[in-house]
C-alpha atoms as a PDB file:
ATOM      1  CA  UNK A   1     -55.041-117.507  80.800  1.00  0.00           C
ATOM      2  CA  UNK A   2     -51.853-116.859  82.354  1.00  0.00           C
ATOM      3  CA  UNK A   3     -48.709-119.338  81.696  1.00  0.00           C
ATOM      4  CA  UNK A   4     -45.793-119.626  83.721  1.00  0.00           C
ATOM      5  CA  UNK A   5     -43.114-121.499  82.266  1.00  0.00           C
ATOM      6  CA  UNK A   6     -40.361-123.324  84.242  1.00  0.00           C
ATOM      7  CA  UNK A   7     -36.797-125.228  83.375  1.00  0.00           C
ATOM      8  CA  UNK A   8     -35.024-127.377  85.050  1.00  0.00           C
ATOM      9  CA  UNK A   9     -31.597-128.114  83.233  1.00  0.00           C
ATOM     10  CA  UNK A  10     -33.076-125.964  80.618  1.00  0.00           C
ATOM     11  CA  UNK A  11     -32.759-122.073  79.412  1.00  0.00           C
ATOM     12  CA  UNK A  12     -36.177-121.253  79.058  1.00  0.00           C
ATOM     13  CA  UNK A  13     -35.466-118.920  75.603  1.00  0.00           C
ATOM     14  CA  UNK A  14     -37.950-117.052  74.323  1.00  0.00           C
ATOM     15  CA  UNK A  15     -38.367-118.589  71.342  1.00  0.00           C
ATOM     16  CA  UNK A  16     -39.326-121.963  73.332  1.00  0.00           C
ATOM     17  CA  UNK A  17     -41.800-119.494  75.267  1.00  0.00           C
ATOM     18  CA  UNK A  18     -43.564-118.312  72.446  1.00  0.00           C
ATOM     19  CA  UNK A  19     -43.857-121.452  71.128  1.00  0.00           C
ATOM     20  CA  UNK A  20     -45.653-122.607  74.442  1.00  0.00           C
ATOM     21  CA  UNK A  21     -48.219-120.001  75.026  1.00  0.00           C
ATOM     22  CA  UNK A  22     -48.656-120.602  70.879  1.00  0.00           C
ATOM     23  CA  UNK A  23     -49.721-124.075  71.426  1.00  0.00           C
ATOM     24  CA  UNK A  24     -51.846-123.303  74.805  1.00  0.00           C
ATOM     25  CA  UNK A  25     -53.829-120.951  73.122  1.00  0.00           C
ATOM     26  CA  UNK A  26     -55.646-123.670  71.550  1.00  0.00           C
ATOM     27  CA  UNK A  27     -56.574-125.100  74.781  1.00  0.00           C
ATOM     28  CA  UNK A  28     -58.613-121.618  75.308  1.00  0.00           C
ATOM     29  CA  UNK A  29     -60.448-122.309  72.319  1.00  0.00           C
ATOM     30  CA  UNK A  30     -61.606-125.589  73.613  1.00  0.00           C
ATOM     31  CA  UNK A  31     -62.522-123.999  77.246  1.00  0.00           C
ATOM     32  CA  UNK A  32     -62.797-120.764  78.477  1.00  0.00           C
ATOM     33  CA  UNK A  33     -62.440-121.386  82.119  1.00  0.00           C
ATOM     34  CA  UNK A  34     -58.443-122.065  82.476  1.00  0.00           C
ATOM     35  CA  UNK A  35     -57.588-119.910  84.644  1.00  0.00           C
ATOM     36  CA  UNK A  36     -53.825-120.418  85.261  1.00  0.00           C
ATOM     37  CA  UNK A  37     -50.589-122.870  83.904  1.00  0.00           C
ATOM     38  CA  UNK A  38     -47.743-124.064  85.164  1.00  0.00           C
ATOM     39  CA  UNK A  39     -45.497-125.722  82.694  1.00  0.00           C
ATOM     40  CA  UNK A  40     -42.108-127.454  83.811  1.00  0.00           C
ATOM     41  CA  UNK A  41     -39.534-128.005  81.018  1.00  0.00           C
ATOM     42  CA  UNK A  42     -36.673-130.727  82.160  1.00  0.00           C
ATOM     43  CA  UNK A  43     -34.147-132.710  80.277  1.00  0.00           C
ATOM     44  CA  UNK A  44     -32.501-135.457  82.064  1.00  0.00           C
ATOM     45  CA  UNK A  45     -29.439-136.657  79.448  1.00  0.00           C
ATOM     46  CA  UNK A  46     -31.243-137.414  76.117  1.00  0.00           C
ATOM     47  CA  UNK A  47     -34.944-137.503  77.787  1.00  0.00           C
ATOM     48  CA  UNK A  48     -37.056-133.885  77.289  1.00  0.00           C
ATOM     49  CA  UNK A  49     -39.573-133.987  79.811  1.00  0.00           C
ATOM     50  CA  UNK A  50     -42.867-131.850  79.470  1.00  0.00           C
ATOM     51  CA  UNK A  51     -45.402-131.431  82.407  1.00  0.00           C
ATOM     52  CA  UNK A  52     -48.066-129.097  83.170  1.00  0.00           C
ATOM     53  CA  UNK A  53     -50.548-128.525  85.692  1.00  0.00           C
ATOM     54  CA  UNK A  54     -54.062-126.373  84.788  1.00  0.00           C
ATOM     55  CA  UNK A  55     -56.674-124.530  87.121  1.00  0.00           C
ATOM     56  CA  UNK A  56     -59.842-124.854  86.038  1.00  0.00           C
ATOM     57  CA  UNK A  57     -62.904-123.679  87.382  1.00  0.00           C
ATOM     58  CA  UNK A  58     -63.460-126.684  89.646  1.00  0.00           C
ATOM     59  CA  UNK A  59     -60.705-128.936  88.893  1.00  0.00           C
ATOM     60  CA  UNK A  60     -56.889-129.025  88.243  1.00  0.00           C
ATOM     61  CA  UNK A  61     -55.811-131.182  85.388  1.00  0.00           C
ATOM     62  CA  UNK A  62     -51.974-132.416  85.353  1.00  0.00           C
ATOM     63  CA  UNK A  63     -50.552-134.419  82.192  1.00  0.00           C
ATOM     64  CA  UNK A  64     -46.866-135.142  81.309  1.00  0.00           C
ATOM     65  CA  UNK A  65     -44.822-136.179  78.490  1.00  0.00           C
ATOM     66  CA  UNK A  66     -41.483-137.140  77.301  1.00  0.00           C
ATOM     67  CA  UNK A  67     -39.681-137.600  73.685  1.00  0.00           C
ATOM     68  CA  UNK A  68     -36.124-136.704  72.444  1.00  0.00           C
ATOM     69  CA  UNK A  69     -37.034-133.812  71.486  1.00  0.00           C
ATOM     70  CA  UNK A  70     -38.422-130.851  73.533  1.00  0.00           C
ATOM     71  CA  UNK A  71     -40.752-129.864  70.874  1.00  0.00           C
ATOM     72  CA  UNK A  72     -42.339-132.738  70.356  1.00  0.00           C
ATOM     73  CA  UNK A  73     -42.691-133.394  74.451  1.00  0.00           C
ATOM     74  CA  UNK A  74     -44.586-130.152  74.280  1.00  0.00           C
ATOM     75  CA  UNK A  75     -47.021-131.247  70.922  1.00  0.00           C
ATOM     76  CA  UNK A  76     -47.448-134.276  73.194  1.00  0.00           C
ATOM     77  CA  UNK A  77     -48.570-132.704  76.154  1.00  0.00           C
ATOM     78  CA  UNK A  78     -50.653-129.993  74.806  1.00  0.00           C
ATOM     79  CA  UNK A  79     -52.660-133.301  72.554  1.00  0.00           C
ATOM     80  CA  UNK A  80     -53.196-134.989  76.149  1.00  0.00           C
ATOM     81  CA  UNK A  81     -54.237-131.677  77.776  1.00  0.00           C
ATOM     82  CA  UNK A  82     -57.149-131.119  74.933  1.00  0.00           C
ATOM     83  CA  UNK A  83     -58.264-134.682  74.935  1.00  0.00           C
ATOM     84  CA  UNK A  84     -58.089-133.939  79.267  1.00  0.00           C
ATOM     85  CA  UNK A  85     -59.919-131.022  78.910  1.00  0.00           C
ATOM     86  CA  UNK A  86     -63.069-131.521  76.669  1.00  0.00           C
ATOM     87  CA  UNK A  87     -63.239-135.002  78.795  1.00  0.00           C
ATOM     88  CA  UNK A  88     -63.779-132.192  81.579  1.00  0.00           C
ATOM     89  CA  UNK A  89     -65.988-129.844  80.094  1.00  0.00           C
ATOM     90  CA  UNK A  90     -68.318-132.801  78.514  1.00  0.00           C
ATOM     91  CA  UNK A  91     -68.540-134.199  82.305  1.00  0.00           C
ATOM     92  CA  UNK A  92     -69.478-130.874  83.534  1.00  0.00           C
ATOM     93  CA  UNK A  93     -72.152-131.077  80.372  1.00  0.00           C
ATOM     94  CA  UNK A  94     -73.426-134.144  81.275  1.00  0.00           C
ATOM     95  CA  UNK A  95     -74.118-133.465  84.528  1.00  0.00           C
ATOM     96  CA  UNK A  96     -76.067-130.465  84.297  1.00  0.00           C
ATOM     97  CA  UNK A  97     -78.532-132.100  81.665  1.00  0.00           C
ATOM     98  CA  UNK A  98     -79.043-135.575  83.877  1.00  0.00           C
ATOM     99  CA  UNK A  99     -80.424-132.970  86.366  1.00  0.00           C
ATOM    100  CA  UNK A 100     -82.495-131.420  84.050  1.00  0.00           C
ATOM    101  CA  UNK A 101     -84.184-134.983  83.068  1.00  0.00           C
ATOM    102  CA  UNK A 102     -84.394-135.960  86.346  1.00  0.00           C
ATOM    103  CA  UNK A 103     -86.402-132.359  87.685  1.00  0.00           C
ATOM    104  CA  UNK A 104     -88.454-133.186  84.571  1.00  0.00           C
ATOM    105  CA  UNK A 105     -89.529-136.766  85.665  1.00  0.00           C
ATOM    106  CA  UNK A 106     -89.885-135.715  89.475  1.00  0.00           C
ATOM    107  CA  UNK A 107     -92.599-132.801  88.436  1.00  0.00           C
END
């Protein structure tokens, strides 16, 4: 998985980097198919915006968040992304075994 990591009105320091790819890395665990991030860091006066955008294989998920404090924008949007993401993958489960049962019941 490869993140890029964007600020606007923001240094992007590399402790708030590692801190970033630390919390996407649990994402991986979840699915192994992200291909690609884009995460936007913005603070507009007191407001620390998070947003990030994910290629999966067949899909592209986009969640946002915002809190006082960048840190917790980023816990924020990396809880929405994993409750986005298995949402994803158990669609993508589903699917396959309703057209298993329904091969079954055609034979």
């Amino acid at each position: 998985m490869q993140i890029n990591i964007t600020g606007h009105h923001v240094d992007t320091t590399p402790a708030l980097k590692r801190y970033v790819s630390n919390k996407f890395e649990r994402l991986g665990r979840h699915f192994d198919s992200v291909q690609d991030v884009h995460v936007i860091l913005t603070v507009e006066k007191l407001r620390h915006k998070a947003e990030a955008d994910l290629h999966v294989r067949g899909s592209h998920i986009h969640a946002d968040s915002i809190d006082g404090d960048m840190y917790a924008a980023i816990d924020l949007l990396v809880d929405k992304l994993d409750r986005q993401i298995v949402k994803h993958k158990e669609k993508a489960n589903d699917h396959h075994a309703r057209d298993a049962r329904r091969g079954q019941t055609d034979a």
